[in-house]
Protein backbone atom coordinates (compact mmCIF):
# COMPACT_ATOMS: atom_id res chain seq x y z
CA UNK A 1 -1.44 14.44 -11.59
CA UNK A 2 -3.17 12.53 -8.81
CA UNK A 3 -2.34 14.40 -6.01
CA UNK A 4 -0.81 11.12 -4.51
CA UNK A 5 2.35 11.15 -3.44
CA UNK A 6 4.95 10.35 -6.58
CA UNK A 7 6.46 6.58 -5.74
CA UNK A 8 10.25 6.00 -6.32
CA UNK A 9 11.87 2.29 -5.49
CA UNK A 10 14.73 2.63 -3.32
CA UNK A 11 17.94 0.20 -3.39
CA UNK A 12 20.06 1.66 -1.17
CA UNK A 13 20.45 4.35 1.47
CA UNK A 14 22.09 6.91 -1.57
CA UNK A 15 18.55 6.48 -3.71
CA UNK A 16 16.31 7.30 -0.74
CA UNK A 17 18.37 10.63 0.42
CA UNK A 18 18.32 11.73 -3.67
CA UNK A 19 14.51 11.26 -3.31
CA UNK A 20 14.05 12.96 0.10
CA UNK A 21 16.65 15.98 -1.04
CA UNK A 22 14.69 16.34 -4.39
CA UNK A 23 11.03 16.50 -2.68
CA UNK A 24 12.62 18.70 -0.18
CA UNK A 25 14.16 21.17 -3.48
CA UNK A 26 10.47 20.95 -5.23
CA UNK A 27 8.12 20.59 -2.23
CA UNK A 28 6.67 17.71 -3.88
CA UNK A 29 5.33 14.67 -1.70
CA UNK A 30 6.79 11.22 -1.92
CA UNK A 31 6.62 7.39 -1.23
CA UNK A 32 9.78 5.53 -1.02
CA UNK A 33 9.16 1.67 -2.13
CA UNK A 34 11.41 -0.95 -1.56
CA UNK A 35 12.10 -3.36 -3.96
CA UNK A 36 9.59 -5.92 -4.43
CA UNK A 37 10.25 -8.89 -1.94
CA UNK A 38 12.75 -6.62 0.26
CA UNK A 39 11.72 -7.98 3.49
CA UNK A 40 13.65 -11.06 2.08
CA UNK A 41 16.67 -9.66 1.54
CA UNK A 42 16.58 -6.53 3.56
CA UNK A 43 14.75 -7.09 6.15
CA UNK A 44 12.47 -5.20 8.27
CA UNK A 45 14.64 -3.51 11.12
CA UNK A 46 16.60 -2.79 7.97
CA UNK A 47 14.22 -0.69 5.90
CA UNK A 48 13.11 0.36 9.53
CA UNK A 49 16.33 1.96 10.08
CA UNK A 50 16.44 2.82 6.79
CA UNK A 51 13.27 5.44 6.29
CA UNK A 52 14.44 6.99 9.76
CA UNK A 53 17.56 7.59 9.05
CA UNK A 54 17.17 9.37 6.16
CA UNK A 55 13.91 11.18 7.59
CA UNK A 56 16.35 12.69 10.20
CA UNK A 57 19.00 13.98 7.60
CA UNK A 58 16.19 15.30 5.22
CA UNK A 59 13.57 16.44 7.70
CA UNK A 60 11.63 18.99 5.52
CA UNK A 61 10.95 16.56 2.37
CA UNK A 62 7.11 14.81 2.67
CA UNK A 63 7.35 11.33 2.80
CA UNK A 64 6.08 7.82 3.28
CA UNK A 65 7.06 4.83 2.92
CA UNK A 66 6.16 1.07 1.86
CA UNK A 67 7.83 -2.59 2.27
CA UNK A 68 7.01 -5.05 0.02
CA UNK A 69 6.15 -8.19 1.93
CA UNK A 70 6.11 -10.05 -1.26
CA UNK A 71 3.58 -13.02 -0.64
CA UNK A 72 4.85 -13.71 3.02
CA UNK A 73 2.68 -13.21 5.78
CA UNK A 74 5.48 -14.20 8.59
CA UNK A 75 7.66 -12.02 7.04
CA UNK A 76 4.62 -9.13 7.35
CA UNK A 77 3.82 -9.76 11.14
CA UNK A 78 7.72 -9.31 11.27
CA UNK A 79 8.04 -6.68 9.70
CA UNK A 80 4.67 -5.20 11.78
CA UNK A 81 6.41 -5.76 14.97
CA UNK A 82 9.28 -3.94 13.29
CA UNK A 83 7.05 -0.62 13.30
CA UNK A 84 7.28 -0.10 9.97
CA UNK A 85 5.13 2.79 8.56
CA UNK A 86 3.33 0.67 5.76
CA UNK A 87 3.73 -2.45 4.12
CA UNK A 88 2.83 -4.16 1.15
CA UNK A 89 1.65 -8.06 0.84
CA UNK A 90 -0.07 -10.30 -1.74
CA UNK A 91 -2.25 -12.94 0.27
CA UNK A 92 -5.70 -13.97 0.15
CA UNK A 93 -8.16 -12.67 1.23
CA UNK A 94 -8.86 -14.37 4.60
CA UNK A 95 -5.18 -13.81 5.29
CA UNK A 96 -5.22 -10.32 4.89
CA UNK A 97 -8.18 -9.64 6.99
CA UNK A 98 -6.02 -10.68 9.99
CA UNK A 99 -2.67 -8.79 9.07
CA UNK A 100 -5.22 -5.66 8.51
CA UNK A 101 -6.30 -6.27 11.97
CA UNK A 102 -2.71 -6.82 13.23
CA UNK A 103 -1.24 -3.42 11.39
CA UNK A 104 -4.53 -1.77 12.58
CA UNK A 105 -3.41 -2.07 16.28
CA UNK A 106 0.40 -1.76 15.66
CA UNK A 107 -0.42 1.30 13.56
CA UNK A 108 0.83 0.21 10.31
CA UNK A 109 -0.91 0.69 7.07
CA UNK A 110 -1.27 -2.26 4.73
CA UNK A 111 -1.11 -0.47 0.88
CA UNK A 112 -0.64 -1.83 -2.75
CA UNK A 113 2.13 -0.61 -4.72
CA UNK A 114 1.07 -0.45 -8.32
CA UNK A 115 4.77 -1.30 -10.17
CA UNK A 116 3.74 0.42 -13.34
CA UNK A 117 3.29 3.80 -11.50
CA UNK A 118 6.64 3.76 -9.50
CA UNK A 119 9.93 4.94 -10.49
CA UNK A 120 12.87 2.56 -10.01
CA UNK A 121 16.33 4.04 -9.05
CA UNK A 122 18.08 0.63 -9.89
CA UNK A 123 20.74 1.54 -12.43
CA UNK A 124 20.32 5.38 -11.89
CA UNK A 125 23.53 7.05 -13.16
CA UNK A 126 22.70 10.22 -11.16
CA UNK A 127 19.36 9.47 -8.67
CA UNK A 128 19.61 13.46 -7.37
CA UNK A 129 19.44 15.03 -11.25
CA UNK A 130 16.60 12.09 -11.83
CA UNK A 131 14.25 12.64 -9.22
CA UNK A 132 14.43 16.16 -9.17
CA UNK A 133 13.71 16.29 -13.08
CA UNK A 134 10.91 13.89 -13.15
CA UNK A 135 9.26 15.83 -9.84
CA UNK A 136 9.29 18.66 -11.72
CA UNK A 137 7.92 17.43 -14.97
CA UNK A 138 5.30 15.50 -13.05
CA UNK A 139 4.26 18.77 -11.01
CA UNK A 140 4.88 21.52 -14.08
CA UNK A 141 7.25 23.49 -11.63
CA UNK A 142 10.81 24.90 -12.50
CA UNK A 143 13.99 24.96 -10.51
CA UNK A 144 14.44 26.82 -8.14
CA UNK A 145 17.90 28.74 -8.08
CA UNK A 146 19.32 26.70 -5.66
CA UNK A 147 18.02 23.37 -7.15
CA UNK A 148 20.93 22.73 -8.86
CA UNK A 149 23.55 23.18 -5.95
């Protein structure tokens, strides 16, 4: 264990609150990740909306959050003036030297998402009974007695 918070890609509304209710249950931090290239399809004001939303019905869980930007630097600025809490973009070099400066005034963190250490909810049959189970094997902790509802 890293001590970094555990990273779970989020789909839908219904995969984020399962995350946020299951670090809440285990006291375990989290990132929620979109899916890669979500400012695409998504959209910034969406994910936006999104990570507040469910930060307001899950207030004690400890979270952050990342958008993939995919290789787009409009769709970064955009998603920048958004306020988004972090994103995540695959540029060169000289290109992400001036989005750093950009996020650095607009307060938004520029991060890389390593996909072989995140946890994907796509096809989840039950995203709660997942991400509480793989918190707790990740951390060595049990359940606690009201865990399980």
């Amino acid at each position: 264990m890293t001590g970094l918070p555990i990273q779970f890609v989020i789909h839908e509304y219904a995969h984020a609150r399962a995350v946020l209710e299951a670090a809440a249950r285990t006291g375990v931090a989290v990132t929620l990740v979109s899916a890669p290239g979500a400012v695409r399809t998504g959209g910034a004001g969406w994910w936006r909306e999104l990570v507040s939303h469910v930060r307001n019905t899950v207030p004690h869980a400890d979270v952050t959050s990342i958008l993939d930007c995919a290789d787009e630097p409009g769709m970064a600025l955009a998603a920048i003036r958004e306020g988004v809490e972090a994103i995540a973009i695959s540029a060169p070099d000289d290109t992400l030297i001036r989005l750093s400066d950009v996020a650095a005034q607009s307060d938004v963190t520029i991060r890389t998402i390593d996909w072989t250490q995140t946890h994907d909810l796509a096809g989840a049959n039950d995203p709660q009974a997942m991400c509480e189970n793989l918190l707790r094997e990740m951390t060595g902790s049990v359940a606690k007695p009201d865990a399980l509802g």
